[in-house]
N, C-alpha and C. Protein backbone atom coordinates (compact mmCIF):
# COMPACT_ATOMS: atom_id res chain seq x y z
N UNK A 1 0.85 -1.16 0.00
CA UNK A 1 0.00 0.00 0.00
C UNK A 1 0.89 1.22 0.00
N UNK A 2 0.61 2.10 -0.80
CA UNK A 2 1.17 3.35 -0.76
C UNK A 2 1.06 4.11 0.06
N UNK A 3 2.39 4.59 1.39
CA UNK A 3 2.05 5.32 2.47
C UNK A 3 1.17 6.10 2.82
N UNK A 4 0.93 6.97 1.33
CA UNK A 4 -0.36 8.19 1.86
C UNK A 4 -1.88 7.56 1.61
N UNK A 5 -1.73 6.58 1.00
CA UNK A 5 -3.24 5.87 1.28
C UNK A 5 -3.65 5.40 2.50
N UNK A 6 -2.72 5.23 3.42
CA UNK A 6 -2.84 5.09 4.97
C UNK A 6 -4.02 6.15 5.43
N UNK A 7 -3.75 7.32 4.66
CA UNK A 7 -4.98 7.84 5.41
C UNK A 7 -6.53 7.76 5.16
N UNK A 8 -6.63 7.09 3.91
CA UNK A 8 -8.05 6.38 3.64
C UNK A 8 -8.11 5.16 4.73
N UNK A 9 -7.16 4.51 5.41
CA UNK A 9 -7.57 3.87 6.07
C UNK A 9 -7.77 3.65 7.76
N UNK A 10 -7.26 5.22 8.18
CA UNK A 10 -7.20 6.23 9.68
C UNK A 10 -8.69 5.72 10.00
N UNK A 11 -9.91 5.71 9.10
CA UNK A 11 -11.09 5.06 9.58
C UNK A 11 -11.34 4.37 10.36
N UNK A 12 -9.91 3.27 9.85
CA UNK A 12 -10.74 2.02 10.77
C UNK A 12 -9.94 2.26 12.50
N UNK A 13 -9.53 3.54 12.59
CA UNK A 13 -9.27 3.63 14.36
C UNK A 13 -10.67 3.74 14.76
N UNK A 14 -11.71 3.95 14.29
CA UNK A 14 -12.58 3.93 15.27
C UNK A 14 -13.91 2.45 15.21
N UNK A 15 -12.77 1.34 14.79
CA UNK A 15 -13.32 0.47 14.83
C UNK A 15 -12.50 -0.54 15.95
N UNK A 16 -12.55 -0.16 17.09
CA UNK A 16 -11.67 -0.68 18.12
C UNK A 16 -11.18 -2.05 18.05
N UNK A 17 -11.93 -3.30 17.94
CA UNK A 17 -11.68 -4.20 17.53
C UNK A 17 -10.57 -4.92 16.61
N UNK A 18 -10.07 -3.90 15.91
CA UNK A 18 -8.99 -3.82 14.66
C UNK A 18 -7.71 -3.53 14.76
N UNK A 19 -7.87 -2.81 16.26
CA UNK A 19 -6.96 -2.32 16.42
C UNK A 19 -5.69 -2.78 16.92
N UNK A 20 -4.29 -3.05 16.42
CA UNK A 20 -3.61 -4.27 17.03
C UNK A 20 -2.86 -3.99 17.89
N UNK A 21 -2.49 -4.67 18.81
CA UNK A 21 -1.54 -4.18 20.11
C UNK A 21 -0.28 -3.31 19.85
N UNK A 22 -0.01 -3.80 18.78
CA UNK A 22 1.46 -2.81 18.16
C UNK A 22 1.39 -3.05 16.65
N UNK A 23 1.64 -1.72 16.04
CA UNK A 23 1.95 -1.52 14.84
C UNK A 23 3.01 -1.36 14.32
N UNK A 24 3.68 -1.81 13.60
CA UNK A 24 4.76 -1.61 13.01
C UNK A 24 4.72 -1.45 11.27
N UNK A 25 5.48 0.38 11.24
CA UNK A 25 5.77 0.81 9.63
C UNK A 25 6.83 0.98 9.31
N UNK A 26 7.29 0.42 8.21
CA UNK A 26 8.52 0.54 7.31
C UNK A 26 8.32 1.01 6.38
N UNK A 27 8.70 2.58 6.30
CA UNK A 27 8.28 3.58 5.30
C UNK A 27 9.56 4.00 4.79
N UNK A 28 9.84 4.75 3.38
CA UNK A 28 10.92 5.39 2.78
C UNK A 28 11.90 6.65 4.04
N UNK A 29 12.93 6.36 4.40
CA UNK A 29 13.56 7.27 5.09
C UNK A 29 13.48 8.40 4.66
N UNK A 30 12.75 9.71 4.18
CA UNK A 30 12.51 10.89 3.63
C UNK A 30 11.79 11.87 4.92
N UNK A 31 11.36 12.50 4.36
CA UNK A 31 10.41 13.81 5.38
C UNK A 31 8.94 13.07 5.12
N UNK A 32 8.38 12.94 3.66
CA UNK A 32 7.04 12.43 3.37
C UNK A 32 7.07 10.69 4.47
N UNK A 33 8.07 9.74 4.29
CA UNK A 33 8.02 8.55 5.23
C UNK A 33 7.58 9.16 6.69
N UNK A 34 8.36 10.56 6.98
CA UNK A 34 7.69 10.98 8.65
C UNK A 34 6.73 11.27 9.18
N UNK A 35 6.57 11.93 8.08
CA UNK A 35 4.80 12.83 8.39
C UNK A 35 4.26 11.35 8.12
N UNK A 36 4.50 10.80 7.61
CA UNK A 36 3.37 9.20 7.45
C UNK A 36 3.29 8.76 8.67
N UNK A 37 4.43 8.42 9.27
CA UNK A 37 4.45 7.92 10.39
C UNK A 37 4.20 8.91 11.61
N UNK A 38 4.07 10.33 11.94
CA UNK A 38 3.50 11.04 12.48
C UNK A 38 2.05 11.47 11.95
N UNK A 39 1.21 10.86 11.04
CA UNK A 39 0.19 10.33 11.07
C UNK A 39 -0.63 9.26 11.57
N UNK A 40 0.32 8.23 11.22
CA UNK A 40 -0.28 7.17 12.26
C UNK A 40 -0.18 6.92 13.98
N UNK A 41 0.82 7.59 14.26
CA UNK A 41 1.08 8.12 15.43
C UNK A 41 -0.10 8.67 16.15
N UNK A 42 -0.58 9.50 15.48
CA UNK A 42 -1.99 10.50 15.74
C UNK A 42 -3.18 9.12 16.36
N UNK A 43 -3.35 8.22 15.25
CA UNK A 43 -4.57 7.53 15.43
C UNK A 43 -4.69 6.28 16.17
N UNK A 44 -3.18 5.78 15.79
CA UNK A 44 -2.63 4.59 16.82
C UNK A 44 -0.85 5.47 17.41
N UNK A 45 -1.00 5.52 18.54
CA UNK A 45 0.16 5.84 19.34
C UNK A 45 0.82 4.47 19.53
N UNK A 46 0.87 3.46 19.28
CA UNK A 46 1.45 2.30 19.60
C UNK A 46 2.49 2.20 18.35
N UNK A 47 2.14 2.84 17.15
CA UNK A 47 3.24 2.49 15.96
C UNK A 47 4.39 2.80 16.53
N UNK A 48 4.90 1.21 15.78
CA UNK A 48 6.55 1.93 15.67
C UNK A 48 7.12 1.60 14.51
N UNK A 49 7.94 2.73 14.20
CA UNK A 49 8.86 2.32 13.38
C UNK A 49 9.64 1.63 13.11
N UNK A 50 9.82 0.82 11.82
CA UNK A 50 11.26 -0.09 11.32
C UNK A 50 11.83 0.37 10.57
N UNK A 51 13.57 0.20 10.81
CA UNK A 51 13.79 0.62 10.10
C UNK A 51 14.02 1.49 8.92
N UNK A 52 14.05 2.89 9.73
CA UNK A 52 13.51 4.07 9.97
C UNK A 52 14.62 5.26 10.85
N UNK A 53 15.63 4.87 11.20
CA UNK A 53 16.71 5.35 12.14
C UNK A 53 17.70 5.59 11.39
N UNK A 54 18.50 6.36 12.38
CA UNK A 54 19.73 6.83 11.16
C UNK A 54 20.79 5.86 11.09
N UNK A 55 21.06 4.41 12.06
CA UNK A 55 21.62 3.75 11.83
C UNK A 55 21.71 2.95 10.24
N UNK A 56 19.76 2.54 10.05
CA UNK A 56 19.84 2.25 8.49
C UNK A 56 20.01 3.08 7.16
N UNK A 57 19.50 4.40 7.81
CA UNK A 57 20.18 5.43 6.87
C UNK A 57 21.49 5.35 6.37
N UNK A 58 22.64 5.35 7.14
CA UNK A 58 24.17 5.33 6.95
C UNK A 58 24.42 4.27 6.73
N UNK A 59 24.09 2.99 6.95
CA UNK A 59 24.39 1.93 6.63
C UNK A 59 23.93 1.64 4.89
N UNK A 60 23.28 2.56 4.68
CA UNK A 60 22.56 2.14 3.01
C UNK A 60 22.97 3.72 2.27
N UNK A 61 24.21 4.88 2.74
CA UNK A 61 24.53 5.52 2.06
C UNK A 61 24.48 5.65 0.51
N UNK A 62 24.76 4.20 0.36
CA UNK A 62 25.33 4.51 -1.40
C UNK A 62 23.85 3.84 -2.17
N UNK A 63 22.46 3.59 -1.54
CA UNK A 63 21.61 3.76 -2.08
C UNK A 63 20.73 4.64 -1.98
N UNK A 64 21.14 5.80 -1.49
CA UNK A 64 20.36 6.95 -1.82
C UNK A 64 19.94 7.92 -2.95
N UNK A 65 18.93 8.29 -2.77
CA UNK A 65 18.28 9.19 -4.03
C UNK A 65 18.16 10.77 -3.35
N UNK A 66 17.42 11.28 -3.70
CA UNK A 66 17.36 12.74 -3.62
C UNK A 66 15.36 13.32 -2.90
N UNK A 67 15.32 13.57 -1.78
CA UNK A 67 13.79 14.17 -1.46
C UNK A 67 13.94 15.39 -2.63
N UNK A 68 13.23 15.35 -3.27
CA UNK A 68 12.75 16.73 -4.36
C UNK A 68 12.19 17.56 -3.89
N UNK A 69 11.06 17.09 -3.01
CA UNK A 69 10.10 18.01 -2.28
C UNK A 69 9.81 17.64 -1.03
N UNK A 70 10.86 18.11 0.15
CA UNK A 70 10.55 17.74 1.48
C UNK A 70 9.86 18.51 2.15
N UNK A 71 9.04 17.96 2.99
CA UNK A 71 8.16 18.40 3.99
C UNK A 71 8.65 19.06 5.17
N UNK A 72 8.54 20.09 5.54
CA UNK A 72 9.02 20.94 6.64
C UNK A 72 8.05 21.47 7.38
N UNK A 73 7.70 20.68 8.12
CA UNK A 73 6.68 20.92 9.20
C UNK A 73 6.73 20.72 10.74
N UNK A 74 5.73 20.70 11.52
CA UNK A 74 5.94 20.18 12.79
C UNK A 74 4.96 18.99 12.54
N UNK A 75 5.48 18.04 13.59
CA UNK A 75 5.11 16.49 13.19
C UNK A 75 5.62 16.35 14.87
N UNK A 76 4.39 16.76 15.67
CA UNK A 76 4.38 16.33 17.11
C UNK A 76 4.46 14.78 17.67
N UNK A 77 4.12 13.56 16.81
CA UNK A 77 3.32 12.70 17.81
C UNK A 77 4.96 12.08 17.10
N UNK A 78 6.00 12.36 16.71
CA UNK A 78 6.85 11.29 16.02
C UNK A 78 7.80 10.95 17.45
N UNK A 79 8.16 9.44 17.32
CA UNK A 79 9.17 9.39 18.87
C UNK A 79 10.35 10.27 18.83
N UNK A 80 11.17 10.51 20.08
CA UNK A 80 12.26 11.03 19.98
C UNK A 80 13.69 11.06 18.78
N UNK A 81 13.23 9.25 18.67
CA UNK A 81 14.62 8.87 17.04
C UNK A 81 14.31 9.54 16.46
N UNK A 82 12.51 8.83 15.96
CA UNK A 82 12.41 9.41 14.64
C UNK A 82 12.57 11.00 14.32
N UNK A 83 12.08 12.17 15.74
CA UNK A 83 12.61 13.14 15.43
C UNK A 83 13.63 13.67 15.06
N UNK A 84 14.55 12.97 15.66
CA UNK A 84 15.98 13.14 15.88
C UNK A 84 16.85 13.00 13.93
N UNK A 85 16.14 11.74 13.48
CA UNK A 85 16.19 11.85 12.20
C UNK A 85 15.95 12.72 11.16
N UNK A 86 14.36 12.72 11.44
CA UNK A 86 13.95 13.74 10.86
C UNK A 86 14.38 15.24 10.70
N UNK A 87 14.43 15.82 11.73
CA UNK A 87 14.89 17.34 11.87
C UNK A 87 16.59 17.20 11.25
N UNK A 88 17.44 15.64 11.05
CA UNK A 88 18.67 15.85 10.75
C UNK A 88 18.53 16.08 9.50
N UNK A 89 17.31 15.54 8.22
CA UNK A 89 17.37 15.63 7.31
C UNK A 89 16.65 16.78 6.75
N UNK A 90 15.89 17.62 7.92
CA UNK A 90 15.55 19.00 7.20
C UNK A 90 17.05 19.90 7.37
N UNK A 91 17.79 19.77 8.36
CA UNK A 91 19.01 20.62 8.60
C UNK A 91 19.91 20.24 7.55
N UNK A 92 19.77 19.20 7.20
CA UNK A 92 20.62 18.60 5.68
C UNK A 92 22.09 18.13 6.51
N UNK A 93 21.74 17.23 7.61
CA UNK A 93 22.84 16.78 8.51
C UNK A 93 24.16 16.00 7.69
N UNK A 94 23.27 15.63 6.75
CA UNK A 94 23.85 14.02 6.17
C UNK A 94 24.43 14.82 4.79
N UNK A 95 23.01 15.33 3.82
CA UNK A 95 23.48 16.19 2.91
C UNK A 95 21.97 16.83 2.42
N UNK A 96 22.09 17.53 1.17
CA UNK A 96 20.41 18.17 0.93
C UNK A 96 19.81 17.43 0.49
N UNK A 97 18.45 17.08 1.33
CA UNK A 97 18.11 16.34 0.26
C UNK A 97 17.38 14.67 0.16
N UNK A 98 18.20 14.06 1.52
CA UNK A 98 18.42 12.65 1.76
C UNK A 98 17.13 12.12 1.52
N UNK A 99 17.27 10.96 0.58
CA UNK A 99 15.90 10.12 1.03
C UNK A 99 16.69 8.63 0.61
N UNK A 100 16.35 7.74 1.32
CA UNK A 100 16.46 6.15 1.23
C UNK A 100 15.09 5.37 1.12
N UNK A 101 14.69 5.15 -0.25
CA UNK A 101 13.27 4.40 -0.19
C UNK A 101 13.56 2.79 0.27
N UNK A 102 12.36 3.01 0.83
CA UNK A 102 12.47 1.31 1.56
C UNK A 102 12.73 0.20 0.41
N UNK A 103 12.10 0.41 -0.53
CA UNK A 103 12.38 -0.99 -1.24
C UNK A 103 13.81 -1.31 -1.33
N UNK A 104 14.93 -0.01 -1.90
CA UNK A 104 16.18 -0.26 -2.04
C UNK A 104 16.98 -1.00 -0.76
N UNK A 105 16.20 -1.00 0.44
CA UNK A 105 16.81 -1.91 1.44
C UNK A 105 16.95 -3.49 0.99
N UNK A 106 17.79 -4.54 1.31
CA UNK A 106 17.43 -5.66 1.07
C UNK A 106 16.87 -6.28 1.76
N UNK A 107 15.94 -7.24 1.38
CA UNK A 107 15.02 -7.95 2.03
C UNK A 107 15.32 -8.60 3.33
N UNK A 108 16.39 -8.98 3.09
CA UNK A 108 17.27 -9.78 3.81
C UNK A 108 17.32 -9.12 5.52
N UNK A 109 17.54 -8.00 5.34
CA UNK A 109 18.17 -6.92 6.16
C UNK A 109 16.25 -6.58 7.02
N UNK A 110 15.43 -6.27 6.11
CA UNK A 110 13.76 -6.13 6.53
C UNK A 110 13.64 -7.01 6.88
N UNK A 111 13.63 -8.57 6.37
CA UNK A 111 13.05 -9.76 7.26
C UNK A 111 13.66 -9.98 8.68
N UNK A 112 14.86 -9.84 8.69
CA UNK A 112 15.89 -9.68 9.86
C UNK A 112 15.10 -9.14 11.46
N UNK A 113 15.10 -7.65 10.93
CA UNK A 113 14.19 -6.64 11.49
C UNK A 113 13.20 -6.72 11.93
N UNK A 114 12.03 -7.03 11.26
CA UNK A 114 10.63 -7.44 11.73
C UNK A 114 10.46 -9.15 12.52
N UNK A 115 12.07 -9.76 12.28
CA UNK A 115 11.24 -10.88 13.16
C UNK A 115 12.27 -10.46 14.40
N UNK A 116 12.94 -9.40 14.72
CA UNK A 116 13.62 -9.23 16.03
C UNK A 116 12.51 -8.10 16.94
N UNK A 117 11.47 -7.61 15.77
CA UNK A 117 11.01 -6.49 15.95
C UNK A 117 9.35 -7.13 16.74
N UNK A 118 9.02 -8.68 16.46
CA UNK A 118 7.90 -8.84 16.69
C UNK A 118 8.47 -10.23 17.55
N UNK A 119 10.12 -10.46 17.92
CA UNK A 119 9.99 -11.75 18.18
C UNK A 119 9.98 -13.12 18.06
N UNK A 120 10.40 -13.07 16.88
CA UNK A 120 10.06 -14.46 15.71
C UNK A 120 11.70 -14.95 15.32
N UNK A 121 11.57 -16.27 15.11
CA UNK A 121 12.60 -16.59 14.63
C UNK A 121 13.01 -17.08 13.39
């Protein structure tokens, strides 16, 4: 699903039942991946992010592309990392610009993640 379609589906927070004990999103490391995830933040406070930190940022340097059009906003509900990220890539910590889309991660490296992230072996 395409991150910003997430918000056609903010609906179903008020279908309590649906709602799962923890969420976990692995979105493009950019400004638009934050505000996504300081969207869902808003409706479920339990999300967390994967893979999403500046550790995988620097570790995947040489697959980066370019944010064209970053978002510069306030984005209250994001955790401390993800702020911490975020505000590095509006200051242009790293360089102008940064974005790492998730797919260019390897799978390998995501499956890793989500089963340390939920527990699984």
């Amino acid at each position: 699903m395409s991150g910003y379609k997430i918000r056609t589906q903010v609906r179903l927070a008020s279908v309590s039942w649906m709602v799962p004990p923890e969420l976990l999103y692995w979105g493009d490391i950019d400004t638009a991946g934050f505000a996504i995830v300081n969207g869902l933040h808003s409706h479920w406070p339990h999300t967390r992010s994967l893979l999403m930190d500046e550790a995988t940022l620097l570790a995947f340097r040489s697959l980066w592309s370019t944010d064209e059009v970053p978002i510069a906003r306030q984005l209250p509900t994001l955790s401390p990392e993800e702020c911490e990220v975020y505000e590095g890539l509006l200051q242009a910590r790293w360089r102008t610009g940064v974005r790492l889309e998730q797919e260019r991660i390897p799978w390998s490296v995501a499956w890793r993640a989500l089963q340390q992230a939920t527990g699984s072996s």
